[in-house]
N, C-alpha and C. Protein backbone atom coordinates (compact mmCIF):
# COMPACT_ATOMS: atom_id res chain seq x y z
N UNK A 1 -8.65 54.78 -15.37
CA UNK A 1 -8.09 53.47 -15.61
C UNK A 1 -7.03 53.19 -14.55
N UNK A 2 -7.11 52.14 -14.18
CA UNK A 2 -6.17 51.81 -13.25
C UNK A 2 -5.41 50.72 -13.51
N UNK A 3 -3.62 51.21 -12.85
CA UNK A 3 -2.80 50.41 -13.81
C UNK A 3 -2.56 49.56 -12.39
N UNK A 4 -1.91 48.11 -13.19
CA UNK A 4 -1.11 47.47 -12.02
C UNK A 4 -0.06 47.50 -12.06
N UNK A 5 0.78 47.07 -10.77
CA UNK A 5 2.02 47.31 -11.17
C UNK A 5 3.03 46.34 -11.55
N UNK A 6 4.17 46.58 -11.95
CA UNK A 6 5.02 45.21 -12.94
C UNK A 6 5.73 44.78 -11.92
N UNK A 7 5.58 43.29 -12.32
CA UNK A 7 6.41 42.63 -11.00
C UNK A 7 8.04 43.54 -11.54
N UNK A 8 8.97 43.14 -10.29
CA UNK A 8 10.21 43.32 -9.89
C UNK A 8 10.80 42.85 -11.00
N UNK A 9 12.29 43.08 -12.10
CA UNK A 9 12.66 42.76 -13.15
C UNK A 9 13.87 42.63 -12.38
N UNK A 10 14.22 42.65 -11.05
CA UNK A 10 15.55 41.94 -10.60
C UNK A 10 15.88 40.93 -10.02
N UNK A 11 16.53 40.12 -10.44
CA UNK A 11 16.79 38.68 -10.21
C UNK A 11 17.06 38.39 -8.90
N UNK A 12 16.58 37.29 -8.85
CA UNK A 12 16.58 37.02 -7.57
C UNK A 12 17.75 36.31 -6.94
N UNK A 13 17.78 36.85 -5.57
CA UNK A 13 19.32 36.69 -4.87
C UNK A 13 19.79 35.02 -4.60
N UNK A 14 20.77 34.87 -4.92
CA UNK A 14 21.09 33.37 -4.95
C UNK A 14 21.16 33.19 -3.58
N UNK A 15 20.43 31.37 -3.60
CA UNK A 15 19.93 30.85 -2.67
C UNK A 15 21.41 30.15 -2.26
N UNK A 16 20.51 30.03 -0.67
CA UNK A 16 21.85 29.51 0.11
C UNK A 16 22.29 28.14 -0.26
N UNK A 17 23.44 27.65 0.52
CA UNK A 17 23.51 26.31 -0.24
C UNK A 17 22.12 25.23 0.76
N UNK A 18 21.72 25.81 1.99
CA UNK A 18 21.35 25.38 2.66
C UNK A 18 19.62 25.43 1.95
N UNK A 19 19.51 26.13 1.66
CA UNK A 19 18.17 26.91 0.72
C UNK A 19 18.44 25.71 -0.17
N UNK A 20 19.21 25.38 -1.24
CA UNK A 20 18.98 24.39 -2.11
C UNK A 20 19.26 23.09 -1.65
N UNK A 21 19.29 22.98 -0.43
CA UNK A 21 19.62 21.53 -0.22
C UNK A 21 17.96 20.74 0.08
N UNK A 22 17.44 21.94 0.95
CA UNK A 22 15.93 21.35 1.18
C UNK A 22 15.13 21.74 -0.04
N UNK A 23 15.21 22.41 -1.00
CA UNK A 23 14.64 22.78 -2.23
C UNK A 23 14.90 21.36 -2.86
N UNK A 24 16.09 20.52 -2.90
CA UNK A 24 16.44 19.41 -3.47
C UNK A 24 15.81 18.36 -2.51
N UNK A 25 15.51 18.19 -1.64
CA UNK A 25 15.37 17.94 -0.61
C UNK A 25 13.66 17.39 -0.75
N UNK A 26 12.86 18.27 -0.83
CA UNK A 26 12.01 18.34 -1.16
C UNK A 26 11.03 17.54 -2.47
N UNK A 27 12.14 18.23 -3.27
CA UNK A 27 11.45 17.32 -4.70
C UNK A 27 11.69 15.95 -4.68
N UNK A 28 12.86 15.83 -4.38
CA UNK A 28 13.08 14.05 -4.15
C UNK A 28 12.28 13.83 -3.35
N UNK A 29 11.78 13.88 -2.23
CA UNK A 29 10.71 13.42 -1.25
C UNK A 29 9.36 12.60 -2.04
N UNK A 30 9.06 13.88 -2.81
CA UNK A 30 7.70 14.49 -3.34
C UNK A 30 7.08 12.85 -3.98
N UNK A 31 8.50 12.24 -4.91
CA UNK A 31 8.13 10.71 -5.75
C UNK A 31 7.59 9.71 -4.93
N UNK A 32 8.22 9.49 -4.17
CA UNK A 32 8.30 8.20 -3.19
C UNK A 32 7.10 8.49 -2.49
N UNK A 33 6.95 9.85 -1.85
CA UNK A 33 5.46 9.85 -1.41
C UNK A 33 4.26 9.78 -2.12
N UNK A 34 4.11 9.87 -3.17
CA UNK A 34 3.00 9.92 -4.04
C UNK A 34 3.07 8.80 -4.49
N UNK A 35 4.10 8.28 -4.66
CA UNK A 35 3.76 6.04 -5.30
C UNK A 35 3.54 5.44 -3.80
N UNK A 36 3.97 5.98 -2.49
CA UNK A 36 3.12 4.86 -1.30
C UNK A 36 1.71 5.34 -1.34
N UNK A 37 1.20 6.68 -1.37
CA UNK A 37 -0.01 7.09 -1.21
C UNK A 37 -0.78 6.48 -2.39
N UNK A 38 -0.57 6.12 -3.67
CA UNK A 38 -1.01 5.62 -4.68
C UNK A 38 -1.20 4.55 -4.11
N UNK A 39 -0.32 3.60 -3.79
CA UNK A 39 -0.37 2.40 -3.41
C UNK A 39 -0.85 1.91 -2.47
N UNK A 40 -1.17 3.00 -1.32
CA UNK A 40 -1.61 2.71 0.27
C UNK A 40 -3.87 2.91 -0.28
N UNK A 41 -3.60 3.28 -1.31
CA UNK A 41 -5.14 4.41 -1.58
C UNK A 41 -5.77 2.30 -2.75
N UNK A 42 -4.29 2.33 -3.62
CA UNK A 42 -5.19 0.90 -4.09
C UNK A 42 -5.46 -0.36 -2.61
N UNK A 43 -4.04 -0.42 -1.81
CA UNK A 43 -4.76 -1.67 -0.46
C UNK A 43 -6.33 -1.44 -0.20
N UNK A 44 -6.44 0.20 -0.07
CA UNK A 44 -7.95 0.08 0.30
C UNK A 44 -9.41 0.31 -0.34
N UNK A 45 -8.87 -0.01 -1.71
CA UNK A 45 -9.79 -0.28 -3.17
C UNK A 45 -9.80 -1.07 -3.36
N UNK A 46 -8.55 -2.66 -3.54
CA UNK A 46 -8.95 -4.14 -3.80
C UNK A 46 -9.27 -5.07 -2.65
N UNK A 47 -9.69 -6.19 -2.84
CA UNK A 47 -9.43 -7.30 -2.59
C UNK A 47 -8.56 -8.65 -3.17
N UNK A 48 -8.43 -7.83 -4.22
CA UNK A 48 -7.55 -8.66 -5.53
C UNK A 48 -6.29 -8.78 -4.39
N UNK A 49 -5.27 -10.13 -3.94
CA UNK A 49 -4.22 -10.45 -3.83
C UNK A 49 -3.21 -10.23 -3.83
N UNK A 50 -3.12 -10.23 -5.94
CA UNK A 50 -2.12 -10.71 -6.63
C UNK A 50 -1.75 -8.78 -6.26
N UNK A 51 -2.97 -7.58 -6.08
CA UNK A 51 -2.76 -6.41 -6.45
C UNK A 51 -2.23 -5.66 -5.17
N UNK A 52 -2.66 -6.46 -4.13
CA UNK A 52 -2.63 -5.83 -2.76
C UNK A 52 -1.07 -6.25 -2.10
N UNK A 53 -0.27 -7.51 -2.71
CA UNK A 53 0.90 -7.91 -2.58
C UNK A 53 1.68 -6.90 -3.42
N UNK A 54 1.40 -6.19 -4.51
CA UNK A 54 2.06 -5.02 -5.50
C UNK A 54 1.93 -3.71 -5.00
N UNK A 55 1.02 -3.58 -4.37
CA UNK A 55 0.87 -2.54 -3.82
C UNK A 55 1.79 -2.12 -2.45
N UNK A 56 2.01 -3.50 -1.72
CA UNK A 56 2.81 -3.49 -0.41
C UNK A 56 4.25 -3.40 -0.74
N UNK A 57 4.33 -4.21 -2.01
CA UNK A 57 5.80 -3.98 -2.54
C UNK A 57 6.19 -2.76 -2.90
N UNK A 58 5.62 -1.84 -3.27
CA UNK A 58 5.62 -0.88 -4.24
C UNK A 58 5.95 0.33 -2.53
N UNK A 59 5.18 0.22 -1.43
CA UNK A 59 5.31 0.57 -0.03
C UNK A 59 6.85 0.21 0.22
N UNK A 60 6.90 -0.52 0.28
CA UNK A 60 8.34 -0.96 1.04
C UNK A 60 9.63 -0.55 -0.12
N UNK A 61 9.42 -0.60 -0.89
CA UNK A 61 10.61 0.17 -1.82
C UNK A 61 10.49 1.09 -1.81
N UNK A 62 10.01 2.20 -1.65
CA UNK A 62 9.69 3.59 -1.45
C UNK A 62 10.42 3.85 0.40
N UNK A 63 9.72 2.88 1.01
CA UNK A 63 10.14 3.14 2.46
C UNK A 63 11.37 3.16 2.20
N UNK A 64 12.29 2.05 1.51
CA UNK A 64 13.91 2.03 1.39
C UNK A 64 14.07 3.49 0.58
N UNK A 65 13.79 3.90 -0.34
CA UNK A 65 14.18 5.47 -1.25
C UNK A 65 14.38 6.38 -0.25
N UNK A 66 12.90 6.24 0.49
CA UNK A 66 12.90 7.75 1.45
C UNK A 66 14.48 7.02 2.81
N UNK A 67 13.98 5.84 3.30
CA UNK A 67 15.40 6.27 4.12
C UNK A 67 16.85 6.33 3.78
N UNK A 68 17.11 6.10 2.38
CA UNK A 68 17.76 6.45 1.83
C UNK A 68 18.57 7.67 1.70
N UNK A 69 17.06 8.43 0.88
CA UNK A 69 17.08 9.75 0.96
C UNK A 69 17.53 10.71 1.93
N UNK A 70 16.96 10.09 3.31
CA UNK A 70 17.01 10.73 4.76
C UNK A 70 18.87 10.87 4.98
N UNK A 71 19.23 9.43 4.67
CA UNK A 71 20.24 9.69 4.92
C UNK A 71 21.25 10.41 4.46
N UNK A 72 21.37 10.89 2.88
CA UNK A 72 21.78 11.48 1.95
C UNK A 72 21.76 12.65 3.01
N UNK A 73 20.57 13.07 3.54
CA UNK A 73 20.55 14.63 3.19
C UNK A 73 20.74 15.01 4.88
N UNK A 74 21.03 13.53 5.79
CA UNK A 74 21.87 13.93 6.73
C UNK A 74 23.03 14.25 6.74
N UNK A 75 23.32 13.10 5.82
CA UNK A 75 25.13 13.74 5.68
C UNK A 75 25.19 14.87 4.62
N UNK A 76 25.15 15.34 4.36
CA UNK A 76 25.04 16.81 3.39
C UNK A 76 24.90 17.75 4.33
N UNK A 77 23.69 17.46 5.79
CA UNK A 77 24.00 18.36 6.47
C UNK A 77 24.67 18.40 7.13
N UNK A 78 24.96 17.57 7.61
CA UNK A 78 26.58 17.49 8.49
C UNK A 78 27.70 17.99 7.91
N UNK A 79 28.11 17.70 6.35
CA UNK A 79 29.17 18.38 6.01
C UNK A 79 28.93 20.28 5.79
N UNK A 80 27.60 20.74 5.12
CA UNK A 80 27.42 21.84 5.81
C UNK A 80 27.80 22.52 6.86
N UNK A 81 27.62 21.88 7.88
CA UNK A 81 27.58 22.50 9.36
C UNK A 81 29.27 22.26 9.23
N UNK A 82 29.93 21.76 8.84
CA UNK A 82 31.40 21.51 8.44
C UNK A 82 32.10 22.54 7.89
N UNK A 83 31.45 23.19 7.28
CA UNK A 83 31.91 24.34 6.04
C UNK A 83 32.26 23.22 4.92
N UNK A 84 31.50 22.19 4.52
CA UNK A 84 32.23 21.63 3.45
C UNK A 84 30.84 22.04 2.49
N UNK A 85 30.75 21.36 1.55
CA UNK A 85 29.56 21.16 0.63
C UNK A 85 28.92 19.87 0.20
N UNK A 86 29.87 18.96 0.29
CA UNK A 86 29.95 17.30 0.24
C UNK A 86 30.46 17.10 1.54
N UNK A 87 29.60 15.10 1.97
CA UNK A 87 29.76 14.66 2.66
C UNK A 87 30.91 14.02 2.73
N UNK A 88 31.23 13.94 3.98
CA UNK A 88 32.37 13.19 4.17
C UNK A 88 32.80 12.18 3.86
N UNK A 89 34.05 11.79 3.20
CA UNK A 89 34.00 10.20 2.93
C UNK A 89 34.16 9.55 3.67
């Protein structure tokens, strides 16, 4: 019989702050891209109008989130590279 072996029972080493910034970083991304791709995937399923004007809207508010976002997590890195943890006011 052959055994396997047990994962590792020691916790894992805390992440950098830099490690959780793109970990955070990341998941926020993740929304905004999946409602333009939703929305970019209906432009090229209707002809409906009223759906293809909702769909572009639904694009362009997302475009504002993500550069939003972008910017957030420029200045986060900038105060990083600062030794701070928060951006500068």
């Amino acid at each position: 019989m052959t055994t396997r072996p047990t994962p590792s029972t020691a916790p894992a080493p805390p992440e950098s702050p830099e490690q959780a910034l793109l970990r955070e970083f990341d998941h926020d991304a993740r929304s905004p891209l999946s409602a333009m791709a939703a929305a970019t995937e209906l432009l090229g399923a209707t002809d409906d109008p009223a759906l293809q004007e909702e769909a572009r809207g639904v694009i362009g508010r997302q475009v504002r989130k993500l550069n939003e976002l972008f910017a957030a997590f420029r200045a986060r890195l900038a105060a990083l590279a600062h030794g701070g943890g928060e951006p500068p006011a």
